[in-house]
Protein backbone atom coordinates (compact mmCIF):
# COMPACT_ATOMS: atom_id res chain seq x y z
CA UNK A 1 54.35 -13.21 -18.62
CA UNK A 2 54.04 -9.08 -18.24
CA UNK A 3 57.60 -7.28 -18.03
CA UNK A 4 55.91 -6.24 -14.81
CA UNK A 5 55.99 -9.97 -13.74
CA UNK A 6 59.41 -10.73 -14.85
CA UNK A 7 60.59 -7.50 -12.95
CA UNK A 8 59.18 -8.80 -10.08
CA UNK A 9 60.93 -12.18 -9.92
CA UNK A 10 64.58 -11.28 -11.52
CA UNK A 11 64.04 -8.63 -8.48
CA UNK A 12 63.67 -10.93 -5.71
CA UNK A 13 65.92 -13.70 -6.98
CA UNK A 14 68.78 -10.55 -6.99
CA UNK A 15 67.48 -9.59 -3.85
CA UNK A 16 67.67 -12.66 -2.10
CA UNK A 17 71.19 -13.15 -3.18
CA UNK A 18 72.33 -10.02 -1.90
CA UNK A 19 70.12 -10.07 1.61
CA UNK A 20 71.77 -13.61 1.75
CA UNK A 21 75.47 -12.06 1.48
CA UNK A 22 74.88 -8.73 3.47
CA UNK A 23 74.02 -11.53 6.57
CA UNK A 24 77.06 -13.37 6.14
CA UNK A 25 78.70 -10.04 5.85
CA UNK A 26 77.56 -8.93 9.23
CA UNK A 27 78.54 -12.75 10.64
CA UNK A 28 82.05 -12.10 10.10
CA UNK A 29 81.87 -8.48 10.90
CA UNK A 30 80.98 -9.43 14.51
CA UNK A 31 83.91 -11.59 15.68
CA UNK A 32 86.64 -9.67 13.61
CA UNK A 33 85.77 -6.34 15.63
CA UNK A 34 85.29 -8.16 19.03
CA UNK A 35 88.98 -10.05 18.38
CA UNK A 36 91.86 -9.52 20.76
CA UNK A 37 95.38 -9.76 20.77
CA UNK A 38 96.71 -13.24 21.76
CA UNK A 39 99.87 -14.24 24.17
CA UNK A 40 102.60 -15.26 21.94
CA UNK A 41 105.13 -17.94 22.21
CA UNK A 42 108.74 -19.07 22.23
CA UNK A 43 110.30 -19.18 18.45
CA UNK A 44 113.75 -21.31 19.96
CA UNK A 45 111.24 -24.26 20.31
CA UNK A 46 111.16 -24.38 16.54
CA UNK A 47 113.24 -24.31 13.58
CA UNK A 48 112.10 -22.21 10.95
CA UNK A 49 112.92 -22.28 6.82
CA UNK A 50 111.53 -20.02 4.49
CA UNK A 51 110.76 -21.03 0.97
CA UNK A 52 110.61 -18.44 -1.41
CA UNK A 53 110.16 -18.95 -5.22
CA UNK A 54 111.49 -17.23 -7.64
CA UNK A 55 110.84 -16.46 -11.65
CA UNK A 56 112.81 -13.27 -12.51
CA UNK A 57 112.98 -11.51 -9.12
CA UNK A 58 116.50 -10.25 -9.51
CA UNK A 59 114.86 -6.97 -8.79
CA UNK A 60 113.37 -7.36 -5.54
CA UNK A 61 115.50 -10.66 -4.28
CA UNK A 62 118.10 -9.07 -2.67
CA UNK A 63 116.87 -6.91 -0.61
CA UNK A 64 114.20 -9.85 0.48
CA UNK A 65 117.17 -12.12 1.48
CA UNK A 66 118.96 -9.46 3.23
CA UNK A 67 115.60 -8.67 5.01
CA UNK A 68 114.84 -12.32 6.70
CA UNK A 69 118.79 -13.07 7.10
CA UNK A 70 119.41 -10.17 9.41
CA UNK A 71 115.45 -10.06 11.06
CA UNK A 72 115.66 -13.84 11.55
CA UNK A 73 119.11 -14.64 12.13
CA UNK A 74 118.42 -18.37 12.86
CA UNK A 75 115.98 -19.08 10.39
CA UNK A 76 117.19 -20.78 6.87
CA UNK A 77 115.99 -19.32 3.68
CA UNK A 78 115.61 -21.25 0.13
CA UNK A 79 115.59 -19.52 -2.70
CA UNK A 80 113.99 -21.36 -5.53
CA UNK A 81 115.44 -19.90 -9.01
CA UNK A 82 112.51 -21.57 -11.56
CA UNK A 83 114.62 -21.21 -14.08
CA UNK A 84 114.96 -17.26 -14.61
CA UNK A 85 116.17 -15.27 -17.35
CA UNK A 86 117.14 -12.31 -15.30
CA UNK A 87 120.41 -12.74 -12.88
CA UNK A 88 118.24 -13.75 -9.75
CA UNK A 89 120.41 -17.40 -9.13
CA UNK A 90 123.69 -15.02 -9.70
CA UNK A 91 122.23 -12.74 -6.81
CA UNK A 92 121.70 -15.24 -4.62
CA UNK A 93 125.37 -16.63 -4.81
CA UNK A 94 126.60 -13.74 -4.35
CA UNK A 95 124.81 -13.28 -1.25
CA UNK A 96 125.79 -16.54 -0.15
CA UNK A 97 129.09 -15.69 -0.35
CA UNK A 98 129.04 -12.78 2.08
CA UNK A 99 132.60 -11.68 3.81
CA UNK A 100 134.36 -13.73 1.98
CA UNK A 101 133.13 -16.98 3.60
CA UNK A 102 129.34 -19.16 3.26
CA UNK A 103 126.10 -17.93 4.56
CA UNK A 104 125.23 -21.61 6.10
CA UNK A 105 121.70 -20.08 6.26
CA UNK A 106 120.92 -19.38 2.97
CA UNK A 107 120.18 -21.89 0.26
CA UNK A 108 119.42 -22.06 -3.17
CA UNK A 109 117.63 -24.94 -5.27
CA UNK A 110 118.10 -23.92 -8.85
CA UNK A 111 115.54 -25.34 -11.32
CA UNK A 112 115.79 -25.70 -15.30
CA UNK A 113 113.38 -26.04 -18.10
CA UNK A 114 111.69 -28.47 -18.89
CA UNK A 115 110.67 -29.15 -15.44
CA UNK A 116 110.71 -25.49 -14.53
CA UNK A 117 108.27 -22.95 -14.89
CA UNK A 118 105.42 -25.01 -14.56
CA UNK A 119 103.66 -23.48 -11.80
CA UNK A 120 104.50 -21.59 -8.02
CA UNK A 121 103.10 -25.33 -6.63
CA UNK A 122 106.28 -27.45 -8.24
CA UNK A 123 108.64 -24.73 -7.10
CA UNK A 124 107.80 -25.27 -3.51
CA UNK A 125 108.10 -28.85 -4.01
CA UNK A 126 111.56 -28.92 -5.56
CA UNK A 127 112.05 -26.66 -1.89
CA UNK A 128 110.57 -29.48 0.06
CA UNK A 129 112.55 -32.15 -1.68
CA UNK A 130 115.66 -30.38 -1.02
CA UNK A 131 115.39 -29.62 2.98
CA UNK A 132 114.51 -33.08 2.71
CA UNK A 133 117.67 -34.31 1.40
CA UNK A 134 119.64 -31.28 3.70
CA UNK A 135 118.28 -32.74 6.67
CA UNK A 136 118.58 -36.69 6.15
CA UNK A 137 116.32 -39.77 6.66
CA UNK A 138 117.26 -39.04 10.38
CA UNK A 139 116.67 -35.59 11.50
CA UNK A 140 113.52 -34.96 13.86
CA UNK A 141 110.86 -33.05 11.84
CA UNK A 142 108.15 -32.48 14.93
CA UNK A 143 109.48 -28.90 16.07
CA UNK A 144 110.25 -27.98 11.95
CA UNK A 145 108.19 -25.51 10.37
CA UNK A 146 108.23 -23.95 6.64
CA UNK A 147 107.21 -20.42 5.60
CA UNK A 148 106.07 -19.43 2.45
CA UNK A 149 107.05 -16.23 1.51
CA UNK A 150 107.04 -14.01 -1.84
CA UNK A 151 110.25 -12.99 -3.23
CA UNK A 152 108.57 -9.38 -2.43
CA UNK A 153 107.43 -10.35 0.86
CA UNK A 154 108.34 -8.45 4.35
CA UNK A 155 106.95 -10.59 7.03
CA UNK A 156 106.44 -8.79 10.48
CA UNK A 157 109.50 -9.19 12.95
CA UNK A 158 107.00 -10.96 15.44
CA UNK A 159 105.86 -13.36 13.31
CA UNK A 160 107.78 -16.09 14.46
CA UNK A 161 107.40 -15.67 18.35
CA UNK A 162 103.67 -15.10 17.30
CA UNK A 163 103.08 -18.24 15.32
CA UNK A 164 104.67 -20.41 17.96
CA UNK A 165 101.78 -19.29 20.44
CA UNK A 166 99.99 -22.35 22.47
CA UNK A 167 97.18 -21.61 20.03
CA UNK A 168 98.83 -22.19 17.22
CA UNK A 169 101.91 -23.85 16.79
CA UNK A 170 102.52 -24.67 20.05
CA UNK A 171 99.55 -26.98 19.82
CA UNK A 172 100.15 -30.06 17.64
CA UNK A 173 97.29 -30.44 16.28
CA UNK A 174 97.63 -27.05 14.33
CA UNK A 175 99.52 -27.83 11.01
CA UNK A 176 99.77 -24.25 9.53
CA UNK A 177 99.01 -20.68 10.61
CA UNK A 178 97.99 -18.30 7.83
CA UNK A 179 99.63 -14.33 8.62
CA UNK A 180 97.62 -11.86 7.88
CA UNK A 181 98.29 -10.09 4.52
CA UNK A 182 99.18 -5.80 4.37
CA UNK A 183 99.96 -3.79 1.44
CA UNK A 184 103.76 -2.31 1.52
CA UNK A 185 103.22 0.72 -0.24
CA UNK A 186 100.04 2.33 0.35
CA UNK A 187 101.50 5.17 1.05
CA UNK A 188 104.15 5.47 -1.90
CA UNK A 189 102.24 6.83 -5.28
CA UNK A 190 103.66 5.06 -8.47
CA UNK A 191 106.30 6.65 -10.13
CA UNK A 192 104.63 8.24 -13.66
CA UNK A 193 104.47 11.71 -14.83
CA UNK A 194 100.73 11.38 -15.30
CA UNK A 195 98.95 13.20 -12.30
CA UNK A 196 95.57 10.89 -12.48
CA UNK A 197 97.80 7.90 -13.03
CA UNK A 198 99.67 8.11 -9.81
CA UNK A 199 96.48 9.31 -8.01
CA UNK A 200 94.51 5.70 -9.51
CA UNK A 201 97.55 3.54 -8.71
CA UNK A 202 98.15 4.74 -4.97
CA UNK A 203 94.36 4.27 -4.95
CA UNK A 204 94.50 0.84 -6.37
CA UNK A 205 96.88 -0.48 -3.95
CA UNK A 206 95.06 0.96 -0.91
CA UNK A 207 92.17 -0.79 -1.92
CA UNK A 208 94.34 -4.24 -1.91
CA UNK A 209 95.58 -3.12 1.22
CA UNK A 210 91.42 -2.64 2.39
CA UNK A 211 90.31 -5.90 1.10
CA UNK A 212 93.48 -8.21 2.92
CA UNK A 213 93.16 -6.18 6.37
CA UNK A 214 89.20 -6.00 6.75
CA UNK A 215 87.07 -8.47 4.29
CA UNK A 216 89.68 -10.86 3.75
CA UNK A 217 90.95 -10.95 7.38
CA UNK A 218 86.82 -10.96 8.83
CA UNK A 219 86.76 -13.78 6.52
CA UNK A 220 89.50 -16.14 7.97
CA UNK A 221 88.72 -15.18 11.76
CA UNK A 222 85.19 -16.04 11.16
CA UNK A 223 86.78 -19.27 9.83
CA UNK A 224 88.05 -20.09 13.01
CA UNK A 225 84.67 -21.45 14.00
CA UNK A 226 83.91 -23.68 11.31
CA UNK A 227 87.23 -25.20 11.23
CA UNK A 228 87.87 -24.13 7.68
CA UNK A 229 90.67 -21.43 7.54
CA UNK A 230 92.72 -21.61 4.22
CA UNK A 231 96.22 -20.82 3.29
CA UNK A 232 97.53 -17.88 1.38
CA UNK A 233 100.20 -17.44 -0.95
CA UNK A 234 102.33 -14.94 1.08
CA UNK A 235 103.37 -15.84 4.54
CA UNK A 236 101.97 -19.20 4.91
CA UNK A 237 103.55 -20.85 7.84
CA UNK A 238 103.30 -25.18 7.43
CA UNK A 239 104.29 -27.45 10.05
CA UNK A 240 106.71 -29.92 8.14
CA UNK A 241 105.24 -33.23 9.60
CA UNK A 242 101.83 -32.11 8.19
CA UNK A 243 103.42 -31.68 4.50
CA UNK A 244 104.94 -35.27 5.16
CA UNK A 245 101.74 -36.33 5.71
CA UNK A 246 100.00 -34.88 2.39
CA UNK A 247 103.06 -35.46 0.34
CA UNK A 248 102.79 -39.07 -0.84
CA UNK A 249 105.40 -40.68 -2.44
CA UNK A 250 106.31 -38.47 -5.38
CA UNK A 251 107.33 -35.82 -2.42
CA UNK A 252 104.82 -33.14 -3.73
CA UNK A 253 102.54 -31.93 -0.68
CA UNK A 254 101.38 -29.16 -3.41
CA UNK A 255 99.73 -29.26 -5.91
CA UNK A 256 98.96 -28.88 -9.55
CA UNK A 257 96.00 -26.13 -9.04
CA UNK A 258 96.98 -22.15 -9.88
CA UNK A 259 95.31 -21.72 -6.53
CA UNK A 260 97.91 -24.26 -4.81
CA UNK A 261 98.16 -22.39 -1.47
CA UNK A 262 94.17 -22.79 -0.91
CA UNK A 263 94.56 -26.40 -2.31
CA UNK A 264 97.27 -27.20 0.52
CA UNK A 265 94.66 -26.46 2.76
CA UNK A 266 92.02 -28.51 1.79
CA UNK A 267 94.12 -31.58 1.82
CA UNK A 268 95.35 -30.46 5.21
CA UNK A 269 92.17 -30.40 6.35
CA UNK A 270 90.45 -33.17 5.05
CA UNK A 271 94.05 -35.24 6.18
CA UNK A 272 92.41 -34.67 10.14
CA UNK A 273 95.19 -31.48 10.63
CA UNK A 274 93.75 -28.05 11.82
CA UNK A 275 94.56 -24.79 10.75
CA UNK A 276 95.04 -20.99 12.16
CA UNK A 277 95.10 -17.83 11.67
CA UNK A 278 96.03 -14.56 13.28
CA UNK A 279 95.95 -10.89 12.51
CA UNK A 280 98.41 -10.29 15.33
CA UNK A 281 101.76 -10.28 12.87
CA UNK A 282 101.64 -10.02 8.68
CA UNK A 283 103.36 -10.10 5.85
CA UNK A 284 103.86 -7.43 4.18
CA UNK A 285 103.65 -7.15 -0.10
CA UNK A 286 103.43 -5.04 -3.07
CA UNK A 287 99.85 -3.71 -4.39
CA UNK A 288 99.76 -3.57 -7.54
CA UNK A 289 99.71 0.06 -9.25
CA UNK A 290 98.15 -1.52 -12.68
CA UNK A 291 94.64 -2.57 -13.42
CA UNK A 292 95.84 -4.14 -16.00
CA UNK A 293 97.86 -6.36 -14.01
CA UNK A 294 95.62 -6.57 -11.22
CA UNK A 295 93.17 -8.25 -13.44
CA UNK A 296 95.77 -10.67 -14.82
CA UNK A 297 96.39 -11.61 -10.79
CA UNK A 298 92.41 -11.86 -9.91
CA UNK A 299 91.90 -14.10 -13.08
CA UNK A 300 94.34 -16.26 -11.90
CA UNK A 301 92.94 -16.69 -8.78
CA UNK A 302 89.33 -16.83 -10.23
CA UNK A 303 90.73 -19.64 -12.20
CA UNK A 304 92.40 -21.75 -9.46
CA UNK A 305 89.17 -21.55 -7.30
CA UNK A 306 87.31 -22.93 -10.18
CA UNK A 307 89.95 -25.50 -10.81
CA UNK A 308 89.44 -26.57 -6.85
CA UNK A 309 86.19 -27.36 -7.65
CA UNK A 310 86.91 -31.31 -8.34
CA UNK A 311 87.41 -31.31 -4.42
CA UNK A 312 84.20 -30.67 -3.79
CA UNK A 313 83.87 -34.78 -3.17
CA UNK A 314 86.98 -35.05 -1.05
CA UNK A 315 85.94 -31.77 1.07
CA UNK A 316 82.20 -32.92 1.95
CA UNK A 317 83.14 -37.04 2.46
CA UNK A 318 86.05 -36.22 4.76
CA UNK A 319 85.22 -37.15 8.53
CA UNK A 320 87.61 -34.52 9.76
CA UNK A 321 85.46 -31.83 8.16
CA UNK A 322 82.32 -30.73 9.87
CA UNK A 323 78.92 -30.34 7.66
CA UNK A 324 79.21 -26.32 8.79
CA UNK A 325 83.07 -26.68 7.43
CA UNK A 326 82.43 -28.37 4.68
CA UNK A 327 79.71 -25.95 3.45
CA UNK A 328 81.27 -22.44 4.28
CA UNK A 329 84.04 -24.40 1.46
CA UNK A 330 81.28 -25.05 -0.40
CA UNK A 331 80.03 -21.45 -0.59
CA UNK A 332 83.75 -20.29 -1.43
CA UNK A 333 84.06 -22.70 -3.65
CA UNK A 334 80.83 -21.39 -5.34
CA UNK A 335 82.35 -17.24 -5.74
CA UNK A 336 83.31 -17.43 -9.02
CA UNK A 337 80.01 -19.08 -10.33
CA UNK A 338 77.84 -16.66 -8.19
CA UNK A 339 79.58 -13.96 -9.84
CA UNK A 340 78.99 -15.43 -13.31
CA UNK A 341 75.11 -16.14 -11.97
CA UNK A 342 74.89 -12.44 -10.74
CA UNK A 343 76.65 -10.73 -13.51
CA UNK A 344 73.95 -11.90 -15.70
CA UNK A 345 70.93 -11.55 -13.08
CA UNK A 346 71.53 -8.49 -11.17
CA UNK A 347 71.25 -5.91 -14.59
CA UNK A 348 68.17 -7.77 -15.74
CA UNK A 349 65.70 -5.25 -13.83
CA UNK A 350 66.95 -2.26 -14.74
CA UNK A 351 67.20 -3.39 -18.48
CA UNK A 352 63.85 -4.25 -18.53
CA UNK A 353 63.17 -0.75 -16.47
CA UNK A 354 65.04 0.97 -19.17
CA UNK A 355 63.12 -0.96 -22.04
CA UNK A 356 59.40 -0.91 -20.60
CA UNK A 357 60.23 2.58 -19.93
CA UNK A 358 60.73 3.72 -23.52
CA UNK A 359 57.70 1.23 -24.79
CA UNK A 360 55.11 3.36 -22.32
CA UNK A 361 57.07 6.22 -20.13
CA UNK A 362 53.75 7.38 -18.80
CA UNK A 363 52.47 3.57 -17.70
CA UNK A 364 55.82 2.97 -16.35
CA UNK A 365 56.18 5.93 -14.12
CA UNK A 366 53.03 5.81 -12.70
CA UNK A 367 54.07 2.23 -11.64
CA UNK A 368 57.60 3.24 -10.30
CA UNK A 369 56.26 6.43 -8.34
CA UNK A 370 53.00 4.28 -6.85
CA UNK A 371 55.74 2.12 -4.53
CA UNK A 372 57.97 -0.07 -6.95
CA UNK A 373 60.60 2.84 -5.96
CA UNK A 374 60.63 1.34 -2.68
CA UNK A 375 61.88 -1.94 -3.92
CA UNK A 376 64.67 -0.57 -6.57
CA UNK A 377 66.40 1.27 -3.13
CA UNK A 378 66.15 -1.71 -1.14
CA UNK A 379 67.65 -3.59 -4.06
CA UNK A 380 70.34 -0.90 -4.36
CA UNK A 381 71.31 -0.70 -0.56
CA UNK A 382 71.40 -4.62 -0.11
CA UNK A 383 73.60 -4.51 -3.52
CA UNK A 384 75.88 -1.80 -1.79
CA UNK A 385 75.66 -1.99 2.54
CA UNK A 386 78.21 -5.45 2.57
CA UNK A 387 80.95 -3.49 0.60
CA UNK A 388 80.05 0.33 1.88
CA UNK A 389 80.46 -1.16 5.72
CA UNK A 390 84.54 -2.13 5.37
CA UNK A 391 85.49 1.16 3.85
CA UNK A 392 85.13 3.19 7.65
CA UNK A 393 85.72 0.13 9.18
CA UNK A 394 89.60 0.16 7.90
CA UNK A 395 89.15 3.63 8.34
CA UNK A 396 88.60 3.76 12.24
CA UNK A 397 90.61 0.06 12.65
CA UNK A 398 93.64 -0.43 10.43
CA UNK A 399 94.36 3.97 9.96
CA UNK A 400 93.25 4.53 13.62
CA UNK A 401 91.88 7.38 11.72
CA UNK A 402 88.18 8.90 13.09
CA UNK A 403 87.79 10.02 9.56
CA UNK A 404 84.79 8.81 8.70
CA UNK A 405 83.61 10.44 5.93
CA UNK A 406 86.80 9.15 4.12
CA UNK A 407 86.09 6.15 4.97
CA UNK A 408 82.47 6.05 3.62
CA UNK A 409 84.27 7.05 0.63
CA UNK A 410 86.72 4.16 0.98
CA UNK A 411 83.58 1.86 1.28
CA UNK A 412 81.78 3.37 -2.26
CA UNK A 413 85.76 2.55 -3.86
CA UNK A 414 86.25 -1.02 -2.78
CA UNK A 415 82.08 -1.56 -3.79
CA UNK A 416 83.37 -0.78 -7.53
CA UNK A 417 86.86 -2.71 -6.83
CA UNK A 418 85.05 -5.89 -6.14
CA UNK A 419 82.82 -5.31 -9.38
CA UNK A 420 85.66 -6.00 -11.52
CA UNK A 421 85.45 -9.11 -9.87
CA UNK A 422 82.40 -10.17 -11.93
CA UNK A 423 85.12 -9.44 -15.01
CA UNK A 424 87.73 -11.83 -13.79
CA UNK A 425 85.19 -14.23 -13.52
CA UNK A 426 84.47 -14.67 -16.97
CA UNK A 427 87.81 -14.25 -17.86
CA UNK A 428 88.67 -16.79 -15.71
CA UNK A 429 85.83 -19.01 -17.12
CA UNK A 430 87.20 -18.64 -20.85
CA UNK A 431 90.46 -19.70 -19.95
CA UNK A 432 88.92 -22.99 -18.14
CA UNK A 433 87.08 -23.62 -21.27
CA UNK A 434 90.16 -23.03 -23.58
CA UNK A 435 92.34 -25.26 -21.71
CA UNK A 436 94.98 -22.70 -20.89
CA UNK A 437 95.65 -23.66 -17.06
CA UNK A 438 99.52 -22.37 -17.00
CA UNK A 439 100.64 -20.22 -14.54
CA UNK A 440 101.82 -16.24 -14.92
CA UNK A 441 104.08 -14.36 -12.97
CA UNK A 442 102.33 -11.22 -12.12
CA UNK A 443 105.28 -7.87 -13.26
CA UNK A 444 106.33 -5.90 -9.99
CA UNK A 445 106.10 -2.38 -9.63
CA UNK A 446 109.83 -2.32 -9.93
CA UNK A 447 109.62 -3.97 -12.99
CA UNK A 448 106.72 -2.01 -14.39
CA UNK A 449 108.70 1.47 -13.41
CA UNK A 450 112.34 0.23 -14.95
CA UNK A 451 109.86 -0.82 -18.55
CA UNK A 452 108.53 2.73 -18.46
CA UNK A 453 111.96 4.37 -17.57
CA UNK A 454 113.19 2.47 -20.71
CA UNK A 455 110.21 3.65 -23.07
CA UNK A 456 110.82 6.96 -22.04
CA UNK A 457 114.71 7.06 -22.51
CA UNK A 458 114.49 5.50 -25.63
């Protein structure tokens, strides 16, 4: 077989890949622009309880408690303490014991090694267990409804009066609501002395901020109509009847996967419960100013998709899943092996370019100028158009900025954000193979900026 041959194939197999995704890009382009606001509900017809696990948090925990005590007066908050080596637990008592009396409102389930720290998913259980016990055998659990927050997370003061919509949780088939997800300090540079280092980090976490509000958000609306919208980790909303339902007898509705909040979902689903979601309130949560770091998180992720793979069975067998449903899973599902699959297909024609090239430059350029030209542009702009397109479209709908050549530059950033993408992946792959499936706290900013105020004291 000529190079010439090969080119051609690897070409069109890359090709068709990425016409494939620039479709299903403009599919869930359409209904995200065309959305509108929704009529909200009545939070009193529901009591509300936050979960929010902890692993050294001590610096942001405070100011999170005092946040969703005074914005949601009536709602209970659990702290779970996994077992920290920083004073988190002490903060939290200390809390509790506001004015000199007991915050009836605020709760904390302590855990200790050796059945701590082994994963955000057993955390939330040891949560679920103890509302369990705070409510009794007897309590009605029908209007009861848990919210997963991050011990960094600001959820939007409508949230609640938004989630109890007729659309959501006002109808009982709906047994969570996913908020949508914005980046807290997109505006705040990180704190370094090192010009191009504050410049990358604020650019870093506006990118987060990018992918959550436009891809990520297209995604789960477009969701909507194959019955398939998943949970997040950061202001996941759970009606408590549908965790009873998915809990079984151990009393663990989550589950062992490092992606347990898109694991709840599937078991939710395929248990006959719906889902929802709705950009009209978010939570609100720290991008992340490292790379470094940022990879750690994505691997993670990477990891816990792959790990979900083993309910590939469950997902297409289950009657409460349609065949569209159960293959837009399917496809997500698939990410982190497309991106293995692509990483290794998608540089194959311009290696071989590069090699036939330097074997007979005339030959080659004769060949590339005569039309094959044609087909390395189309190949680039299919490889480029699905990312390019979100960059002005959080330009002109998140910013409500007309800026559009900033946002064409927004669009060329996040195309080489989600390339490191293809990295996780096969980080995330390695780790599957070497059998190391614990879980990480990902290092806030705070605590990334008090490290670096100590290394430069010292």
């Amino acid at each position: 077989m000529s190079v010439k041959v090969l080119l051609a194939i690897t070409q069109a197999f890359a090709l068709t890949m990425s016409v494939a995704f620039l479709v299903y890009v403009v599919l869930i382009v359409v209904p995200y622009l065309r959305r509108k606001p929704a009529p909200v509900g009545d939070p009193a017809d529901f009591t509300w309880h936050f979960f929010v696990p902890c692993r050294d948090e001590e610096s942001v925990i405070r100011e999170t408690i005092r946040y969703l005590r005074t914005t949601f007066r009536k709602a209970h908050v659990w702290v779970v303490d996994d077992d920290s080596d920083d004073r988190t637990a002490r903060v939290v008592r200390m809390l509790w014991r506001r004015h000199g009396g007991y915050d009836p409102y605020l709760h904390l389930v302590p855990r200790v090694r050796p059945e701590a720290r082994t994963g955000k998913g057993d955390a939330l259980n040891a949560a679920y267990r103890a509302l369990n016990d705070w409510m009794g055998p007897e309590a009605a659990r029908d209007d009861v409804v848990v919210v997963v927050v991050d011990a960094d997370g600001r959820p939007a003061p409508n949230c609640l009066e938004v989630c109890a919509a007729d659309h959501l949780f006002g109808d009982a088939e709906i047994g969570a609501v996913q908020l949508d997800v914005w980046m807290s300090n997109v505006g705040t540079p990180p704190p370094s002395r090192n010009p191009v280092g504050r410049w990358f980090g604020l650019k870093l976490a506006q990118l987060q901020d990018l992918e959550f509000r436009t891809a990520i958000a297209a995604i789960q609306t477009s969701r909507g109509f194959t019955g398939t919208i998943s949970m997040g980790g950061n202001g996941q909303f759970t009606r408590l009847t549908a965790l009873d339902s998915i809990a079984g007898p151990d009393e663990e509705p989550w589950r062992g996967s490092l992606l347990e909040d898109f694991e709840l979902g599937v078991h939710l689903l395929t248990e006959g419960w719906r889902t929802g979601f709705t950009p009209d309130s978010h939570v609100a949560q720290e991008g992340l100013y490292s790379l470094r770091r940022f990879l750690v998180q994505r691997t993670r992720w990477g990891q816990g998709t792959m790990q979900c793979a083993r309910y590939l069975r469950r997902i297409w067998d289950s009657p409460h899943v349609s065949t569209l449903g159960a293959a837009e899973m399917m496809y997500y599902l698939a990410q982190p092996w497309l991106q293995l699959l692509g990483s290794l297909l998608y540089p194959i024609p311009f290696i071989l370019l590069v090699a036939s090239t330097a074997g007979d430059p005339a030959q080659m350029w004769t060949w590339f100028t005569g039309g094959a030209w044609i087909l390395f542009a189309i190949y680039g702009s299919f490889g480029l158009l699905p990312f390019l397109v979100w960059g002005p479209i959080y330009q002109l709908k998140c910013l409500r900025s007309k800026n559009i050549l900033r946002g064409i530059g927004m669009g060329f950033a996040y195309a080489a954000y989600i390339y490191t993408f293809y990295v996780t992946s096969w980080r995330a792959l390695f780790r599957l193979i070497r059998g190391r499936n614990g879980w990480a706290k990902t290092r806030r900013n705070t605590e990334q900026a008090a490290g670096a105020k100590v290394a430069l004291d010292a």
